[in-house]
Protein backbone atom coordinates (compact mmCIF):
# COMPACT_ATOMS: atom_id res chain seq x y z
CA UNK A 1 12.21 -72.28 13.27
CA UNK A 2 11.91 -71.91 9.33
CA UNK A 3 8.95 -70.01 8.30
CA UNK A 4 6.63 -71.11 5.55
CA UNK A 5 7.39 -69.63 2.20
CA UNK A 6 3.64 -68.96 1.79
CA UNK A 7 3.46 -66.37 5.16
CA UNK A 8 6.60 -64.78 3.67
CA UNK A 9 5.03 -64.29 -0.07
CA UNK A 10 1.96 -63.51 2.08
CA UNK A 11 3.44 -60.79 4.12
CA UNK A 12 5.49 -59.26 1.09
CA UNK A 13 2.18 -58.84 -1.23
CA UNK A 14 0.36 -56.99 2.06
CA UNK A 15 3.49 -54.96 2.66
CA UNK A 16 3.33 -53.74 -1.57
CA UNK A 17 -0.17 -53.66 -1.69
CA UNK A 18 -0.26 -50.52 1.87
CA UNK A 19 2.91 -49.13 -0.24
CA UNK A 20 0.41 -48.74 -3.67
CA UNK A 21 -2.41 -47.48 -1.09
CA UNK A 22 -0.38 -44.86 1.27
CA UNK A 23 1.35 -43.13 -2.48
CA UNK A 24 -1.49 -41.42 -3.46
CA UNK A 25 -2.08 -40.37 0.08
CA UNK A 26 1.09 -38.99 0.03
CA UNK A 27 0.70 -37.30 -2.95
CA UNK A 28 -2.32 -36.10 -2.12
CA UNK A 29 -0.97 -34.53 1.30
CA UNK A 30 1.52 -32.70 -0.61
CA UNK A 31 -0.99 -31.63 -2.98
CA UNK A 32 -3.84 -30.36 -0.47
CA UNK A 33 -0.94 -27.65 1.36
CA UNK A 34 0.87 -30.39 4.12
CA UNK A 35 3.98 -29.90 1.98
CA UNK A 36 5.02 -26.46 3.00
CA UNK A 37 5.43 -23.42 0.92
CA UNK A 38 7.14 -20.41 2.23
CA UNK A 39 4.09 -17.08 2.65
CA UNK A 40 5.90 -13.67 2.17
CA UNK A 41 6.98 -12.37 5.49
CA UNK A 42 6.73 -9.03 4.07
CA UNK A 43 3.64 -9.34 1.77
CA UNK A 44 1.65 -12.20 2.34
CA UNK A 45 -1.59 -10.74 1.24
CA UNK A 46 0.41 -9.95 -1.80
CA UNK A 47 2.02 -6.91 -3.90
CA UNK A 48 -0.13 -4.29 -6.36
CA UNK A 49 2.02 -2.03 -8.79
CA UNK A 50 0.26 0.61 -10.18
CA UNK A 51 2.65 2.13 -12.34
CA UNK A 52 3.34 3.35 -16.20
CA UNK A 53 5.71 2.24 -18.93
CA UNK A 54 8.39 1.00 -16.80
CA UNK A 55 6.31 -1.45 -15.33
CA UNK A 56 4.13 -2.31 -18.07
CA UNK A 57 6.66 -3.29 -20.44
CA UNK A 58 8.48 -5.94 -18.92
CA UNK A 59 7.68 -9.11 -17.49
CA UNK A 60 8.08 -11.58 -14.87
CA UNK A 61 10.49 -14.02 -16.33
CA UNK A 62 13.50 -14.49 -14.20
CA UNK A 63 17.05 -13.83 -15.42
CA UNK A 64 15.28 -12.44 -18.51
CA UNK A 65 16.74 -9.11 -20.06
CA UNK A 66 12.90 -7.96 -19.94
CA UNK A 67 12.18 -9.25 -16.32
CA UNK A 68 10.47 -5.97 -14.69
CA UNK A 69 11.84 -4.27 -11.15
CA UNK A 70 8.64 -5.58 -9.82
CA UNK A 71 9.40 -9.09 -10.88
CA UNK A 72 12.66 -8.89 -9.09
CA UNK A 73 11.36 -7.58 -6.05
CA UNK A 74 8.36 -9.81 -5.74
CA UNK A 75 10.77 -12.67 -6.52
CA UNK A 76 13.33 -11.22 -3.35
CA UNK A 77 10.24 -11.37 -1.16
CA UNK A 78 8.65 -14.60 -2.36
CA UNK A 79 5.50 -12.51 -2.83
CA UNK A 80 3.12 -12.02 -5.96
CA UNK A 81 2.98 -9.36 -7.50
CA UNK A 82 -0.09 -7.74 -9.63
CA UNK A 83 -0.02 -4.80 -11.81
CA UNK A 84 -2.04 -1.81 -12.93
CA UNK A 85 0.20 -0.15 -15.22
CA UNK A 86 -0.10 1.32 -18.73
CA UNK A 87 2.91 2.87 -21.27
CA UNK A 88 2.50 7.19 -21.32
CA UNK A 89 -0.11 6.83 -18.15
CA UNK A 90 0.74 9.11 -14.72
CA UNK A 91 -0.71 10.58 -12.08
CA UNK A 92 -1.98 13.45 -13.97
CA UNK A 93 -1.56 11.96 -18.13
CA UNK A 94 -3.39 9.44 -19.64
CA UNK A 95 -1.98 6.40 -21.45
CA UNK A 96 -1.64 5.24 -24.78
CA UNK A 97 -0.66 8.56 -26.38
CA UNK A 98 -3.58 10.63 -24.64
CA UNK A 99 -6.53 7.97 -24.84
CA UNK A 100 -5.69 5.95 -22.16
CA UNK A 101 -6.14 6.08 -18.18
CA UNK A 102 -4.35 7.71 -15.60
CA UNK A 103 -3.42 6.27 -12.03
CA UNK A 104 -6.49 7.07 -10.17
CA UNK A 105 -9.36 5.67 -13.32
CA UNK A 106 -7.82 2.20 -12.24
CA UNK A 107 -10.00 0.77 -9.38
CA UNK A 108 -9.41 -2.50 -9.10
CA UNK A 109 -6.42 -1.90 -7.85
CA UNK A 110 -7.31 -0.06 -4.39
CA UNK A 111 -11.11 -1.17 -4.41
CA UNK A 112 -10.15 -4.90 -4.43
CA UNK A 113 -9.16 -7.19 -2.31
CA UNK A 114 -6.41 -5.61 -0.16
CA UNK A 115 -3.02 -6.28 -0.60
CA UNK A 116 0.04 -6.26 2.27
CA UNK A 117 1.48 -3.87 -0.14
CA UNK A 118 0.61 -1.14 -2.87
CA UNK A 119 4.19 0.61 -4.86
CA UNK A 120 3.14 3.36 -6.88
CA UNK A 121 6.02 3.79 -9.76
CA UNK A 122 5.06 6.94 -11.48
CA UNK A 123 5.54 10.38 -12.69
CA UNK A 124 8.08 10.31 -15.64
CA UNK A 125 4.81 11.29 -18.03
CA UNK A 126 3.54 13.82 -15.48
CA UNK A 127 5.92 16.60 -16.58
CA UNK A 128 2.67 17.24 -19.40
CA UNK A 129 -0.92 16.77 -19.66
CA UNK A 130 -2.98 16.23 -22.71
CA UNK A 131 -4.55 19.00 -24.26
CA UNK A 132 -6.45 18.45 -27.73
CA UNK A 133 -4.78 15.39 -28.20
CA UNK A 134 -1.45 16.96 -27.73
CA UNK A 135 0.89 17.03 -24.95
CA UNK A 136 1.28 20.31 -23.29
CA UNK A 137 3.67 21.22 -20.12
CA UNK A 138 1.85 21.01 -16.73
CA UNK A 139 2.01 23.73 -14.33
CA UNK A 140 2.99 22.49 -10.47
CA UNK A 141 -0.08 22.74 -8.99
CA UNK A 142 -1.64 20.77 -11.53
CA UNK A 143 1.00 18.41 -10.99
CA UNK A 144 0.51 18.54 -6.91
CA UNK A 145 -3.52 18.32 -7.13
CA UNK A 146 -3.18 14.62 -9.35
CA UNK A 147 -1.06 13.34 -6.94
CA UNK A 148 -2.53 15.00 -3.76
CA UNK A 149 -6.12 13.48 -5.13
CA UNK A 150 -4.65 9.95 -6.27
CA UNK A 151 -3.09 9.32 -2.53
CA UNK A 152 -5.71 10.55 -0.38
CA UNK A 153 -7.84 7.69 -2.44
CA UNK A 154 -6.11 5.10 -1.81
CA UNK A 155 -5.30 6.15 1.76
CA UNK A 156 -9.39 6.32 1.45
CA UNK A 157 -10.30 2.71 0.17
CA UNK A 158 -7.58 0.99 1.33
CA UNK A 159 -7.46 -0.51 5.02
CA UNK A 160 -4.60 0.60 7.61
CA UNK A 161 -2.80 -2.85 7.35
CA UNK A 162 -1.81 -2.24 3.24
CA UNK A 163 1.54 -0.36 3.30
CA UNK A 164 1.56 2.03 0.68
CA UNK A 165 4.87 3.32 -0.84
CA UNK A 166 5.13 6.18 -3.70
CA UNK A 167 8.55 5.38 -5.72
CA UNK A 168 9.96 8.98 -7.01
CA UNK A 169 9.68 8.69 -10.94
CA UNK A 170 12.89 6.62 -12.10
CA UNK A 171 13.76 8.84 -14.48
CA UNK A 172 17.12 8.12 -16.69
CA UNK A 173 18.91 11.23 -18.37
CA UNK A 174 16.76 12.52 -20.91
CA UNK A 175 14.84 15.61 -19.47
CA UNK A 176 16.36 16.06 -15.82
CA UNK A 177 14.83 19.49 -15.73
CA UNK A 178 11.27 18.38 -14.98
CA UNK A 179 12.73 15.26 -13.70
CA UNK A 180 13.70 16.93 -10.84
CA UNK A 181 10.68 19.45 -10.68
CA UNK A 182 8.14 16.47 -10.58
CA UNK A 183 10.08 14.18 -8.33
CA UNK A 184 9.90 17.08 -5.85
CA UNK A 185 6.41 17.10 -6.00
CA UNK A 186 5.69 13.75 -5.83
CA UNK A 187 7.84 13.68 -2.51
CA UNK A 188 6.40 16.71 -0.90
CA UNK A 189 3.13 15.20 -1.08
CA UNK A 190 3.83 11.30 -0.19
CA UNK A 191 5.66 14.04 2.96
CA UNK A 192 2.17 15.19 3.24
CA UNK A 193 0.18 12.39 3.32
CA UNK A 194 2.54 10.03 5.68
CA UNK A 195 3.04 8.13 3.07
CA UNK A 196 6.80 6.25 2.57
CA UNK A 197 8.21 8.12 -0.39
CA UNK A 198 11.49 5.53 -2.25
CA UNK A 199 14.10 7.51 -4.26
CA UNK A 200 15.39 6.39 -7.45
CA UNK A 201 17.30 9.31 -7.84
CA UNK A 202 20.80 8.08 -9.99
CA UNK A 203 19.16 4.50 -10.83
CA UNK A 204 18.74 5.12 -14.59
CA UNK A 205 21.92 6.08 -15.61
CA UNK A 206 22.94 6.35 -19.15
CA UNK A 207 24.06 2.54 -19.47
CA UNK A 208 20.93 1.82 -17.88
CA UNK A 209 18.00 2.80 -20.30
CA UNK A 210 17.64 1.85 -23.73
CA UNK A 211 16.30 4.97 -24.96
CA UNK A 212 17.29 7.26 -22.46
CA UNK A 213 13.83 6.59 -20.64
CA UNK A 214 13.09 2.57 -20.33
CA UNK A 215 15.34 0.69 -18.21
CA UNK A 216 17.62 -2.29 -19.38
CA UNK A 217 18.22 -5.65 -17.62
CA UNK A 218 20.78 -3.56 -15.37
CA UNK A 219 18.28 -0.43 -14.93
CA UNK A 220 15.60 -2.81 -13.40
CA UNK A 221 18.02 -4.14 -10.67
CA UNK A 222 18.63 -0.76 -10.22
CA UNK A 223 15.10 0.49 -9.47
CA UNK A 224 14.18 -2.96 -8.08
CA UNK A 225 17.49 -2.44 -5.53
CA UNK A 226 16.33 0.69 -4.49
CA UNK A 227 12.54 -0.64 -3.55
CA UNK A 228 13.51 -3.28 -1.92
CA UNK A 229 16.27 -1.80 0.82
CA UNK A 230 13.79 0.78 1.30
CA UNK A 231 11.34 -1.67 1.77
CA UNK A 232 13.84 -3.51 4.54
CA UNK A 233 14.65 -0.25 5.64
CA UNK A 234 11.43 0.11 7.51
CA UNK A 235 9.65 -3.68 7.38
């Protein structure tokens, strides 16, 4: 049996016209979340940093030479990452050469909404406090009291199911005196507190800062190597 040419032109202008009608569908499933898109196992309610320079100045570019330990680790964990940071800030100093804000004048990021995960990466400025205008070394207890004060709010505001983790102060070779003297504090009181406590301890070696402070591209996979086994360590 031959069939007519018109059914067949017939049945080929139906079967193009569903194709143009079903595309946008399509497209629009994709578009609407049916096309799926992998959700942190780790953080799905996402990642805050509150942190100082070492955060601050680098981005989230990947494969850049300026791509931040943060970047890298919220990259590893498919998880977004949002920072608090400012350059010369701490737990105890104020930013931006005295007339900035320190850790705990930053709300938004434990009165917000609540992350899976808060990192704390400070400390390297704590070794002072501002006095005057000036910097001036801090005594220990000084020291201990910012950070005693700055965990127990967060451990305050923030509810049971954000994981908080204190990095020690990645701290390159310039200094190692105090380096060591504040990273003990900060660990005795994340010890205190419960809190998981990350050691950087040997990530900023001398081929790994710039200025014998800021990390390089090879300084931030250090520091960002170090977060995130210690993050595995315990997930």
């Amino acid at each position: 049996m031959t069939i007519p040419r018109v059914t067949t032109r017939r049945s080929l202008v139906l079967a193009v016209l569903a194709a143009l009608l079903i595309a946008p569908f399509i497209a629009w499933q994709g578009a609407t979340g049916d096309e799926r898109v992998p959700v942190s196992r780790l953080a799905p309610h996402g990642i805050v940093v509150v942190g100082d320079s070492i955060t601050a100045r680098y981005n989230n570019e990947p494969g850049s030479a300026e791509q931040g330990w943060w970047s890298i680790t919220g990259d590893h964990f498919r998880a977004t990452v949002t920072r608090y940071a400012q350059s010369g800030s701490g737990y105890l100093r104020p930013g931006h050469v005295c007339t900035g804000n320190t850790f705990i004048d930053r709300p938004d990021a434990y009165a917000g909404d609540a992350p899976s995960l808060l990192i704390v990466e400070g400390g390297r400025n704590d070794w002072s406090t501002c006095q005057d205008g000036r910097y001036v070394t801090a005594p220990d207890d000084v020291i201990a009291h910012a950070v005693d004060r700055y965990l127990d709010t967060l451990q305050t505001f923030l509810p049971k199911s954000t994981r908080i983790v204190v990095l020690g102060p990645p701290w390159g070779p310039l200094d190692p005196e105090n380096g060591r003297r504040v990273t003990a504090i900060i660990a005795a009181q994340a010890k205190l507190h419960g809190i998981q406590f990350i050691s950087t301890q040997g990530a900023l070696t001398a081929d790994r800062v710039v200025d014998g402070v800021h990390p390089n591209r090879q300084g931030s996979l250090a520091i960002a190597r170090r977060v995130i086994a210690g993050l595995e360590k315990t997930a």
